[in-house]
C-alpha atoms as a PDB file:
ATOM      1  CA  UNK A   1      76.207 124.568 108.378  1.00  0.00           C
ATOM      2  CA  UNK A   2      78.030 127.269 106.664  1.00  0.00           C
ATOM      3  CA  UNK A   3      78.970 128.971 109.661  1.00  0.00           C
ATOM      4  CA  UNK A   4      80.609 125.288 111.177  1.00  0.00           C
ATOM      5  CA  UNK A   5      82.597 125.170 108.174  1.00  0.00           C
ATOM      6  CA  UNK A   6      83.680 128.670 108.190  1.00  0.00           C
ATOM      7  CA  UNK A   7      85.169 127.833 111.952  1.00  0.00           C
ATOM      8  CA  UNK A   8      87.243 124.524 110.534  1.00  0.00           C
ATOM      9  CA  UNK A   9      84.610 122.564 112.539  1.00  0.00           C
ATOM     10  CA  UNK A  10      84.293 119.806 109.443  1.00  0.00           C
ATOM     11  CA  UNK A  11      87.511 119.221 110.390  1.00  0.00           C
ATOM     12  CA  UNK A  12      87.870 118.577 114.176  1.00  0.00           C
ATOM     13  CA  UNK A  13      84.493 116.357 113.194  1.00  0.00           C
ATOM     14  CA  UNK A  14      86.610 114.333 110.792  1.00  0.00           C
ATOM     15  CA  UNK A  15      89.245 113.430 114.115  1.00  0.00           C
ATOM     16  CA  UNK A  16      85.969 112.147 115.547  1.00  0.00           C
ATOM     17  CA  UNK A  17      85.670 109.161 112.825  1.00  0.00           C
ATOM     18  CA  UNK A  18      88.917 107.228 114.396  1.00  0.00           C
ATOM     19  CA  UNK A  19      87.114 107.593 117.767  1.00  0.00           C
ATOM     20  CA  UNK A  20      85.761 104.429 119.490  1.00  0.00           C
ATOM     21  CA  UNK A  21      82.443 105.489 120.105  1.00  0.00           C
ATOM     22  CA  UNK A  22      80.434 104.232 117.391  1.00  0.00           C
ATOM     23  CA  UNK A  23      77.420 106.435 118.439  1.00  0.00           C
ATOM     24  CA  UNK A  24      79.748 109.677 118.269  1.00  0.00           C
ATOM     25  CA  UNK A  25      81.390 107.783 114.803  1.00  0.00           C
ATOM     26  CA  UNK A  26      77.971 108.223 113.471  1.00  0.00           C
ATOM     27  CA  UNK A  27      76.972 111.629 114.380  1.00  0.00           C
ATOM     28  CA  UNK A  28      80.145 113.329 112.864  1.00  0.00           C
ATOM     29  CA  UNK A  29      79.756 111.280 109.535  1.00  0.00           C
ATOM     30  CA  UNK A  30      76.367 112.858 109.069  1.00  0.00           C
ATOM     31  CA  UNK A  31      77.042 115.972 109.825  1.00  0.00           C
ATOM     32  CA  UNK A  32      80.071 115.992 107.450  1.00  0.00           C
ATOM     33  CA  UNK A  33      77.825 114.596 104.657  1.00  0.00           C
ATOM     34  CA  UNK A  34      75.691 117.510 105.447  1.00  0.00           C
ATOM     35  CA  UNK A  35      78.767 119.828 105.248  1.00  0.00           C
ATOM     36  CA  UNK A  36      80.246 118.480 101.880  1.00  0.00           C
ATOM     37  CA  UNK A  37      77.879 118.902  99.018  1.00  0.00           C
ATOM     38  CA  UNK A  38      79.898 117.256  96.480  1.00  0.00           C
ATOM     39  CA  UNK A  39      82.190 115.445  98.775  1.00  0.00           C
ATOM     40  CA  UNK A  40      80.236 113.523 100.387  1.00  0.00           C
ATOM     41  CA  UNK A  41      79.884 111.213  97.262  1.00  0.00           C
ATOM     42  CA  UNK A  42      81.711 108.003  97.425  1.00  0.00           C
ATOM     43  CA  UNK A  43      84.912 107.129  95.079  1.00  0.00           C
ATOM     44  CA  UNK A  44      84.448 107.186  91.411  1.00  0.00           C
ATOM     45  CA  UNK A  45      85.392 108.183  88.052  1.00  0.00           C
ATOM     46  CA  UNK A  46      85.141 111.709  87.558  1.00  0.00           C
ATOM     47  CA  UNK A  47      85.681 113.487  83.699  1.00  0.00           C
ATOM     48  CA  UNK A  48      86.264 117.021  83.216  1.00  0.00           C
ATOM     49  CA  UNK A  49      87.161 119.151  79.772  1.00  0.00           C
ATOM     50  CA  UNK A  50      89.870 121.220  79.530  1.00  0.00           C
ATOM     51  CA  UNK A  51      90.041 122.740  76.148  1.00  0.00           C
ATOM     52  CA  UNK A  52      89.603 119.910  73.649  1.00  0.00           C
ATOM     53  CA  UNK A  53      91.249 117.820  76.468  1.00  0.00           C
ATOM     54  CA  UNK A  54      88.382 115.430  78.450  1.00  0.00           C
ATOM     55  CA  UNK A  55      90.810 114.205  81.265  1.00  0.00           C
ATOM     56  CA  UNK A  56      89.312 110.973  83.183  1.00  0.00           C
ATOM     57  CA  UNK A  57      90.408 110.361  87.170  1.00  0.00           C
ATOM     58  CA  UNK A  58      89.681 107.836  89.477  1.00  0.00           C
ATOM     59  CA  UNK A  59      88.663 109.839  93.122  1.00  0.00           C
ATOM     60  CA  UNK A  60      88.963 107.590  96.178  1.00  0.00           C
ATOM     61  CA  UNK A  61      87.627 108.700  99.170  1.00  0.00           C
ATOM     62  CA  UNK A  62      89.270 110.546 102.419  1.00  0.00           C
ATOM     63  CA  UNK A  63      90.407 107.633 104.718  1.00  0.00           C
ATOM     64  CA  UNK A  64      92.387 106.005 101.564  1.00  0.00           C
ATOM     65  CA  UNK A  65      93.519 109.185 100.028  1.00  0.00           C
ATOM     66  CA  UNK A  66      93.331 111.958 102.827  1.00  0.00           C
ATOM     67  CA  UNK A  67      93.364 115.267 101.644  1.00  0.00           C
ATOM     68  CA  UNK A  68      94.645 114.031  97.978  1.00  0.00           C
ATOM     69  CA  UNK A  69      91.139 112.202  97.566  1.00  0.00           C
ATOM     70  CA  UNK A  70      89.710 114.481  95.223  1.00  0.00           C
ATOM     71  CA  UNK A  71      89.875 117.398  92.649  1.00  0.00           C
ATOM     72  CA  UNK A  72      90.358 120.746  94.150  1.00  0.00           C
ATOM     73  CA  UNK A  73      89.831 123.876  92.838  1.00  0.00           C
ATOM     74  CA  UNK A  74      93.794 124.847  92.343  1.00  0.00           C
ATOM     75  CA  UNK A  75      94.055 121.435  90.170  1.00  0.00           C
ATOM     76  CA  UNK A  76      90.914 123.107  87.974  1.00  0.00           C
ATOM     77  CA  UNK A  77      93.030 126.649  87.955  1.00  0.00           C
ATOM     78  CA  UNK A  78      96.336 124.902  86.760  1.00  0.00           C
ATOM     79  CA  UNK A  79      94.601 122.873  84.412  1.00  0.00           C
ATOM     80  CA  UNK A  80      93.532 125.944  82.639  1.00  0.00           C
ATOM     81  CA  UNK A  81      96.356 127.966  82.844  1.00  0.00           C
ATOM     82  CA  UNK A  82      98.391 125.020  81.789  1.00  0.00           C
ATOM     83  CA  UNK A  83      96.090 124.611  78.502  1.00  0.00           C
ATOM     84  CA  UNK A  84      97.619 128.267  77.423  1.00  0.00           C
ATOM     85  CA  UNK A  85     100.980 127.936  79.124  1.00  0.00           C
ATOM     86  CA  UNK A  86     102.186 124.714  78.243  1.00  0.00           C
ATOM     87  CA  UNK A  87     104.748 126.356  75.705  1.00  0.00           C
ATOM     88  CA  UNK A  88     105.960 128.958  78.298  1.00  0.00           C
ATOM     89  CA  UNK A  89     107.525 125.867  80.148  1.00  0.00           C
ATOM     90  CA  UNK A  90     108.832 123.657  77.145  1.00  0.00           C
ATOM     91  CA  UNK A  91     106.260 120.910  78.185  1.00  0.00           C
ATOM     92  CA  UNK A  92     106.761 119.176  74.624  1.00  0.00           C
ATOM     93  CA  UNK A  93     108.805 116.790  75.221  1.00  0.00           C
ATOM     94  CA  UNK A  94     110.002 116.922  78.430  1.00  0.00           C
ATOM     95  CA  UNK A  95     110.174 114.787  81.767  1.00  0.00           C
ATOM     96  CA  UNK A  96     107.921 116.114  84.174  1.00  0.00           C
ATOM     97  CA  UNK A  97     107.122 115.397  87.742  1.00  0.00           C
ATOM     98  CA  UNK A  98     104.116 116.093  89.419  1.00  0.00           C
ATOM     99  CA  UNK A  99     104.357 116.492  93.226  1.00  0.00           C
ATOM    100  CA  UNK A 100     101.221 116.045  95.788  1.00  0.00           C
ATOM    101  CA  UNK A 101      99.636 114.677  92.757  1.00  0.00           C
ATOM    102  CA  UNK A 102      96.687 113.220  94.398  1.00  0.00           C
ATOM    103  CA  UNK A 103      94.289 111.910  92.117  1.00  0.00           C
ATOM    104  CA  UNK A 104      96.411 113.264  89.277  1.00  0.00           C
ATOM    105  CA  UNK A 105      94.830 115.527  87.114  1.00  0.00           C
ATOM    106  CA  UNK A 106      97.926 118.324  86.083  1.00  0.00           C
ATOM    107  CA  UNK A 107      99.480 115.701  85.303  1.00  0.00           C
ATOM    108  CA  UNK A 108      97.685 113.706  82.933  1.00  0.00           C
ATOM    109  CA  UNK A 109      96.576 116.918  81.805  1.00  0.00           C
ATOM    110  CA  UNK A 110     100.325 117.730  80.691  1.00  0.00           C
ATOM    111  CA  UNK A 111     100.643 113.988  78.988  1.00  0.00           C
ATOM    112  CA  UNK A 112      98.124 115.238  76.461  1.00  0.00           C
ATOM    113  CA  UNK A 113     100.212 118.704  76.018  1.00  0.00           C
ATOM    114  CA  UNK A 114     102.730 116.553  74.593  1.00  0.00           C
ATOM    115  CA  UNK A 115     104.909 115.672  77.553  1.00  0.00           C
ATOM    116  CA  UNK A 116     107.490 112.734  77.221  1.00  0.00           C
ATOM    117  CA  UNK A 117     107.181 111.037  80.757  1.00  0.00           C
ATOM    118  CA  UNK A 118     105.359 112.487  83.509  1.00  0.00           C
ATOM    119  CA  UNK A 119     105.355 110.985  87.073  1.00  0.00           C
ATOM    120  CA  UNK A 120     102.945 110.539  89.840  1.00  0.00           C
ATOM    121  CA  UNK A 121     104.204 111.020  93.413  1.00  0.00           C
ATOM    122  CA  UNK A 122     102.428 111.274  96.374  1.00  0.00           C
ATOM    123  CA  UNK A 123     102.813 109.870  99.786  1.00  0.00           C
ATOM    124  CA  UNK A 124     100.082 107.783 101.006  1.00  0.00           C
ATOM    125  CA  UNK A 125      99.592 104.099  99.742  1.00  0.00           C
ATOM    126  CA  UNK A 126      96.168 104.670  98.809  1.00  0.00           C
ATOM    127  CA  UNK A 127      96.726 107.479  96.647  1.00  0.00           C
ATOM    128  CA  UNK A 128      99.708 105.434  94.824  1.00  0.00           C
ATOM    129  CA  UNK A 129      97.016 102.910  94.066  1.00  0.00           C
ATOM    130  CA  UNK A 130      94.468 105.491  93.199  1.00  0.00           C
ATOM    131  CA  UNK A 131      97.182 107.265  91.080  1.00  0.00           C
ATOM    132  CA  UNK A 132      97.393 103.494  89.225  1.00  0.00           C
ATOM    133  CA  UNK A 133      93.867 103.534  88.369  1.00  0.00           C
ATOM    134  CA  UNK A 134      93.758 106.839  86.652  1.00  0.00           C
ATOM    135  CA  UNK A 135      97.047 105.668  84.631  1.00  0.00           C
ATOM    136  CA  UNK A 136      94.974 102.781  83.741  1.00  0.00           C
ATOM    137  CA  UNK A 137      91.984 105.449  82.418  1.00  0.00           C
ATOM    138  CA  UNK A 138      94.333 107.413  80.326  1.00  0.00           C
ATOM    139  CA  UNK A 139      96.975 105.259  78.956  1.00  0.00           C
ATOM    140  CA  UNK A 140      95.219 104.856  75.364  1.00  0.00           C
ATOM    141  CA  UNK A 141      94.565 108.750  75.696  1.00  0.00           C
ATOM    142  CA  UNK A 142      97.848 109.540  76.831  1.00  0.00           C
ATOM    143  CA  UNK A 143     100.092 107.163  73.924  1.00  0.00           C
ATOM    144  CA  UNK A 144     103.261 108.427  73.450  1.00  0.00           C
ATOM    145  CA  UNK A 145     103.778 109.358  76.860  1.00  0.00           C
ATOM    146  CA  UNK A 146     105.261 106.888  79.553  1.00  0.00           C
ATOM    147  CA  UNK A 147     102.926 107.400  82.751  1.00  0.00           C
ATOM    148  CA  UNK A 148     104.197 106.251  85.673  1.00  0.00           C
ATOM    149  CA  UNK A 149     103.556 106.302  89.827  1.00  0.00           C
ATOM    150  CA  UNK A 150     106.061 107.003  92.927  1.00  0.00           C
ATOM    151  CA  UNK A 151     106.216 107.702  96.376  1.00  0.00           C
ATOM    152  CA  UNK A 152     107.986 110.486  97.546  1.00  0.00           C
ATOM    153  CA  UNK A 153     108.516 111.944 101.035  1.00  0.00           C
ATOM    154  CA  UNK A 154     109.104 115.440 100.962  1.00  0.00           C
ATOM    155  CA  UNK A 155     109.699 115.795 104.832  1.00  0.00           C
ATOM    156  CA  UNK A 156     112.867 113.289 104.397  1.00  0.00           C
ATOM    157  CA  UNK A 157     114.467 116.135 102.009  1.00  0.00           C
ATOM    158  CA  UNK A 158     115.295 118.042 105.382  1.00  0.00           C
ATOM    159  CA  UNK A 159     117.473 116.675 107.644  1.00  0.00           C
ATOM    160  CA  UNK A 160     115.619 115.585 111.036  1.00  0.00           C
ATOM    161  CA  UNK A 161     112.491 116.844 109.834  1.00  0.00           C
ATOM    162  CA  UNK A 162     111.048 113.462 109.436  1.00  0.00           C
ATOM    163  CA  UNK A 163     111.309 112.734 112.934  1.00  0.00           C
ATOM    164  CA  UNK A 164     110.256 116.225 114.188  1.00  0.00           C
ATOM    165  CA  UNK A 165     106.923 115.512 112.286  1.00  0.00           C
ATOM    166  CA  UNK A 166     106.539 112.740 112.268  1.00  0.00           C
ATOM    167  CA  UNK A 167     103.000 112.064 110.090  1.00  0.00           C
ATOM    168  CA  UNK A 168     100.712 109.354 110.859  1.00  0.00           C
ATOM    169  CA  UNK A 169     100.216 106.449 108.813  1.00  0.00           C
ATOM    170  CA  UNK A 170      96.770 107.719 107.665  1.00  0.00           C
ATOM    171  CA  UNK A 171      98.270 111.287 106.083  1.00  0.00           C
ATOM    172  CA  UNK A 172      97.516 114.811 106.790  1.00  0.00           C
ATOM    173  CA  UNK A 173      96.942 114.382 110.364  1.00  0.00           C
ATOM    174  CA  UNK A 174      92.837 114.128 110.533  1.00  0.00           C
ATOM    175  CA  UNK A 175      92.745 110.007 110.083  1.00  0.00           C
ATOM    176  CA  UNK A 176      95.364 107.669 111.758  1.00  0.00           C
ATOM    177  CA  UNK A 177      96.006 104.087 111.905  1.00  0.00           C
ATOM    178  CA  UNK A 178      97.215 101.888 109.389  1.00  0.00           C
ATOM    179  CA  UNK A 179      99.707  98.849 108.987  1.00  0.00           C
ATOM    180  CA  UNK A 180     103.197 101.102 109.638  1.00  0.00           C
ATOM    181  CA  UNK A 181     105.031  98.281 108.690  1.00  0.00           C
ATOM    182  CA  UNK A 182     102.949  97.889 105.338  1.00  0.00           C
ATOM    183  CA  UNK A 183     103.049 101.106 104.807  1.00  0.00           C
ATOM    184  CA  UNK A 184     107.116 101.378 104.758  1.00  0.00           C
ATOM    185  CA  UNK A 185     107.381  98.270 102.586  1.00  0.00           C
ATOM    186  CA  UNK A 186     104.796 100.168  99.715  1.00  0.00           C
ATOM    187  CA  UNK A 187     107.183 103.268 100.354  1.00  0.00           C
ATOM    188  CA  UNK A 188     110.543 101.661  99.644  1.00  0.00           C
ATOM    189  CA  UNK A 189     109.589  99.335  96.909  1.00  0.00           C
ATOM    190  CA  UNK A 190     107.703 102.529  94.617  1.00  0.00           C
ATOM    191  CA  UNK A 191     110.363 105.077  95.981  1.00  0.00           C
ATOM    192  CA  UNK A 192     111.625 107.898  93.390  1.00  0.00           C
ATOM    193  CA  UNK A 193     114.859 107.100  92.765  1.00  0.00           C
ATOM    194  CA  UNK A 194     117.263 109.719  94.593  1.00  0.00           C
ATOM    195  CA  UNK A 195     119.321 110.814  91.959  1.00  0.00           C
ATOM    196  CA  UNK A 196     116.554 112.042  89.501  1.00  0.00           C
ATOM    197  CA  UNK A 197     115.781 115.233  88.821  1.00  0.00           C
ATOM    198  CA  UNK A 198     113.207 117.226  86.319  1.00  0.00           C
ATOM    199  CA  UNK A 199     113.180 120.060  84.233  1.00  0.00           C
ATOM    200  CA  UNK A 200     109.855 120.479  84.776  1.00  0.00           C
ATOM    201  CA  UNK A 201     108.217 120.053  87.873  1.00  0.00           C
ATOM    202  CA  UNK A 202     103.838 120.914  88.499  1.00  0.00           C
ATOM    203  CA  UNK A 203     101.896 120.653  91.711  1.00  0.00           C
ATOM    204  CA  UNK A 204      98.635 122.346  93.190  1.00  0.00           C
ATOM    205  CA  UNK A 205      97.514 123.098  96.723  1.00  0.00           C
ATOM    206  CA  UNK A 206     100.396 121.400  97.433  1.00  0.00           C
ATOM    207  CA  UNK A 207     101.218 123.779 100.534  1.00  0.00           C
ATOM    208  CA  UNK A 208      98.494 122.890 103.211  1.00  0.00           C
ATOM    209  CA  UNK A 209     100.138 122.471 106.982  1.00  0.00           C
ATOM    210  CA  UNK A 210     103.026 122.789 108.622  1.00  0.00           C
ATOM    211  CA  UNK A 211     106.028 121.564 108.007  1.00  0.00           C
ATOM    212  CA  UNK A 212     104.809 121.786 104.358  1.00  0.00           C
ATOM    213  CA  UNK A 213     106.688 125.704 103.447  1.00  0.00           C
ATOM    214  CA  UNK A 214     110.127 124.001 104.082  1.00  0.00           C
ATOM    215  CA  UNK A 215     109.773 120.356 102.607  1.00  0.00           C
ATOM    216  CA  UNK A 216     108.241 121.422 100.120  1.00  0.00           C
ATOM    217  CA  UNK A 217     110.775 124.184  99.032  1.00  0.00           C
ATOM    218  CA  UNK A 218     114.042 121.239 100.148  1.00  0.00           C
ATOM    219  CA  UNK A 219     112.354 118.208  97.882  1.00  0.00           C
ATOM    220  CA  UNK A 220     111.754 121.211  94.591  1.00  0.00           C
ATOM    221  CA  UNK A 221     115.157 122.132  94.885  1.00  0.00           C
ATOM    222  CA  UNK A 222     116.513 118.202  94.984  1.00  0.00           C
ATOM    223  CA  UNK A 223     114.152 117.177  92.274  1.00  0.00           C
ATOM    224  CA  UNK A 224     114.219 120.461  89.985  1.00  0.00           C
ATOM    225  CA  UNK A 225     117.164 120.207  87.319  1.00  0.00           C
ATOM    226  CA  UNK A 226     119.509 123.078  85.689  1.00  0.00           C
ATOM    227  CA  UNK A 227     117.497 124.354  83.957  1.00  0.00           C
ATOM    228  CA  UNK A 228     114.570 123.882  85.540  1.00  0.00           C
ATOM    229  CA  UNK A 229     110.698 125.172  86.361  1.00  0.00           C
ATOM    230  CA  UNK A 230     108.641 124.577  89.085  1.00  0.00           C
ATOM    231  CA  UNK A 231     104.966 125.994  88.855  1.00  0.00           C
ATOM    232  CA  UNK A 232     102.851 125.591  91.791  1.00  0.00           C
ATOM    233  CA  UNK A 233      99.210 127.087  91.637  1.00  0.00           C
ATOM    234  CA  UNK A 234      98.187 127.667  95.461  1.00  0.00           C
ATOM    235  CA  UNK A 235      95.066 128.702  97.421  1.00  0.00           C
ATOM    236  CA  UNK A 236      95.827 131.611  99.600  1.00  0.00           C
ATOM    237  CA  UNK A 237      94.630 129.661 102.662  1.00  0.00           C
ATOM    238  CA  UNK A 238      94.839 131.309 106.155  1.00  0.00           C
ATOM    239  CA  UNK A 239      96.009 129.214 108.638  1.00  0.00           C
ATOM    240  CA  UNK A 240      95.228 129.294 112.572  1.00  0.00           C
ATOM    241  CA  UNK A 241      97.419 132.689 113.757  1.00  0.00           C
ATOM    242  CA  UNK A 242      99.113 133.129 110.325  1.00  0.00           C
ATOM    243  CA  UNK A 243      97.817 135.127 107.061  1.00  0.00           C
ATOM    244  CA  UNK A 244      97.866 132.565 103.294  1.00  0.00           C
ATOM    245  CA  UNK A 245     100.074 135.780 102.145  1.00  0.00           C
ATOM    246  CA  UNK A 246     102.467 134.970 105.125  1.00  0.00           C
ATOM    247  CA  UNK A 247     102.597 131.270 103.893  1.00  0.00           C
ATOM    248  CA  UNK A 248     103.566 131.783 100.796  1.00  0.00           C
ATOM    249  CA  UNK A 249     105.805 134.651 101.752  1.00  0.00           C
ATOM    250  CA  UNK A 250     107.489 131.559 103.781  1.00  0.00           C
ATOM    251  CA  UNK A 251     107.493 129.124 100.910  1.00  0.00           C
ATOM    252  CA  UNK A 252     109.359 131.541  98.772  1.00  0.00           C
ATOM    253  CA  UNK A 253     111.525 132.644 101.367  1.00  0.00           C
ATOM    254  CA  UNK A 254     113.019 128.874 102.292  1.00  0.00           C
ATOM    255  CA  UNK A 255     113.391 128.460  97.949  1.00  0.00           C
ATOM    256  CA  UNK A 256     115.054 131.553  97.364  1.00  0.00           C
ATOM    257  CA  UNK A 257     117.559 130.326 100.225  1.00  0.00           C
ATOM    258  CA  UNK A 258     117.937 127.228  98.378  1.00  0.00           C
ATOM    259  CA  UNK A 259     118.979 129.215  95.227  1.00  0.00           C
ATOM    260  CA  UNK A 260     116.328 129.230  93.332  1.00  0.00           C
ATOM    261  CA  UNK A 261     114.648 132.625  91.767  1.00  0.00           C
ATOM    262  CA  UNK A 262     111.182 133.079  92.660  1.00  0.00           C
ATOM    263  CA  UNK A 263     107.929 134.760  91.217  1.00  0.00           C
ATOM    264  CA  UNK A 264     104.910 135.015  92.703  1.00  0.00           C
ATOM    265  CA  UNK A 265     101.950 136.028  90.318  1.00  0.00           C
ATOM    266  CA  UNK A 266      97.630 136.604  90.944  1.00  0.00           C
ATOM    267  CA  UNK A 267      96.277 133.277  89.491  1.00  0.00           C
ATOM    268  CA  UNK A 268      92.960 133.570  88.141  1.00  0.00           C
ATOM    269  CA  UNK A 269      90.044 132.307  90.594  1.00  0.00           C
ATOM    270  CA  UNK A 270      86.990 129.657  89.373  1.00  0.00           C
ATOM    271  CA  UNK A 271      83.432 131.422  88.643  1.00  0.00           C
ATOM    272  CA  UNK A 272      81.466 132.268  91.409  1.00  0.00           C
ATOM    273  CA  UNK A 273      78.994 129.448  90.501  1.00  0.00           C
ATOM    274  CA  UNK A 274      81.556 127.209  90.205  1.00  0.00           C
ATOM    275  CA  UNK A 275      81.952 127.073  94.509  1.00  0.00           C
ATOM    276  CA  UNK A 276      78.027 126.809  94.536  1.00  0.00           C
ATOM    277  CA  UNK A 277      77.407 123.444  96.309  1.00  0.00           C
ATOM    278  CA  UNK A 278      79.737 122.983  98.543  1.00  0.00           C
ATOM    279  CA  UNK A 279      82.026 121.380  95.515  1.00  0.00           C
ATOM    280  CA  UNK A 280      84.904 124.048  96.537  1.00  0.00           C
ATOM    281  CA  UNK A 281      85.827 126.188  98.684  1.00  0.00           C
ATOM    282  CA  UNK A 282      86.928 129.909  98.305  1.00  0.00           C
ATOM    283  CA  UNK A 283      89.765 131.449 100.602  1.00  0.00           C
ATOM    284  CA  UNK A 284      90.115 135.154 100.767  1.00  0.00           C
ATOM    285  CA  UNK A 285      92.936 135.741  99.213  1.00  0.00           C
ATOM    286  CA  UNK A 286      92.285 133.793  96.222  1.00  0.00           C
ATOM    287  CA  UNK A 287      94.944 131.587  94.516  1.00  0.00           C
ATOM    288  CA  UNK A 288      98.498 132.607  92.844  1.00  0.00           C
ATOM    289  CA  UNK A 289     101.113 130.847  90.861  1.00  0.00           C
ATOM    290  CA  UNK A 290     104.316 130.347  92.248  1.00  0.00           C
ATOM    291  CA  UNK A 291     107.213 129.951  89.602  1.00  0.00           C
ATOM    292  CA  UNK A 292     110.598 128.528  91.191  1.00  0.00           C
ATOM    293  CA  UNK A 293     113.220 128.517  88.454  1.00  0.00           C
ATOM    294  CA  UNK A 294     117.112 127.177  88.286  1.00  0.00           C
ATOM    295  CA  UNK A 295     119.066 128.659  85.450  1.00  0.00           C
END
């Protein structure tokens, strides 16, 4: 098992679950169960403590939520680091955007830090609903503090790019399908407004694929005011024929072209028990903080 998930075969098993064979359907959701430890379990509310901070979400599951479905292990890390950082980036206060938010955590997280108004976005419709749920969990915890949900596209901040690569309805490219034409209505009626922008903007293992590095950098520089942060805590995740120090090399390359001023820093990793289980999974190179800032 270990050595099929070291080879990204979990993966090319999860293509097989769109597949008409219902025999083959079968076979690759068992052996993915086998694979996932912890992620095999089905959606749920799931409560973790983060200082003196307990911090509810609702998880879906991968077909609604792709890979925003869960908790990952960067969303743990930034948690943390945002418990004894949250002054470094004038969270009291301010309006702050969380981007690939998935099931939300940072985010509701910095609500209880004493943020103003923090908002959601993501890009699937399942994860905007899921997103709704865990507002629903922590509004009473989070009074004070407008919560709210969007959708935002980061490929449509470059030119073209949307229709170079161009995503399936179903997300990240492992699980298609969907009602397209549902799926554009959800889109435009919870779109971010164009015109705002944030002085603080959070996100987590938020660069995952291709064209990620450059939509990514094109929608922070949109959405990030003057002045402005935007902390990203990433896994250093190899990708097929490129190193994770390359990939983040590329991130920072495309935001520095945009004008903003860069830093990359060694984030601190989880506990080796805590990747026991199959719950997470470790990359080589770790996980950093990237800080993008417009003066």
């Amino acid at each position: 098992m270990e050595e099929l998930k070291r080879h990204g075969g979990v993966d090319r098993l999860r293509k097989a679950l769109v597949w008409d064979d219902e025999e083959a359907v079968d076979i690759a959701a068992s052996v993915i169960a086998s694979c996932s430890g912890y992620t095999a379990r089905g959606p749920g509310t799931r409560t973790q403590t983060f200082g003196e901070h307990s911090v509810a979400v609702h998880e879906t599951d991968y077909v609604e939520g792709g890979l925003g479905w869960r908790v990952w292990a960067s969303g743990v890390v930034m948690c943390r680091e945002l418990i004894a950082r949250h002054r470094e980036i004038g969270l009291h206060g301010a309006d702050v955007l969380e981007v690939g938010a998935g099931c939300g955590v940072v985010g509701f997280l910095a609500a209880r830090l004493g943020a103003r108004r923090v908002t959601f976005t993501d890009y699937l419709p399942g994860l905007l609903s899921n997103l709704d749920r865990s507002v629903e969990l922590n509004a009473e915890a989070c009074d004070g503090c407008e919560l709210r949900v969007a959708h935002l596209e980061w490929l449509s901040a470059v030119p073209g790019l949307s229709e170079e690569a161009k995503r399936p309805v179903g997300g990240d490219g492992s699980c298609s399908g969907g009602d397209a034409s549902a799926f554009a209505s959800i889109a435009a009626a919870r779109r971010l407004p164009d015109d705002e922008t944030f002085p603080v903007i959070l996100g987590s293992d938020v660069c995952y694929e291709d064209p990620l590095p450059e939509a990514l950098a094109h929608t922070l520089s949109k959405r990030l005011a003057t002045p402005g942060v935007a902390w990203l805590t990433l896994p250093v995740r190899d990708w097929p024929g490129e190193s994770g120090e390359a990939v983040i090399d590329r991130l920072v390359n495309f935001a520095t072209d945009l004008g903003m001023a860069a830093t990359v820093e060694k984030a601190p990793d989880l506990e080796e028990d805590e990747y026991e289980g199959g719950t997470f999974v470790r990359h080589r190179g770790g996980m950093v903080h990237v800080w993008l800032r417009r003066e």
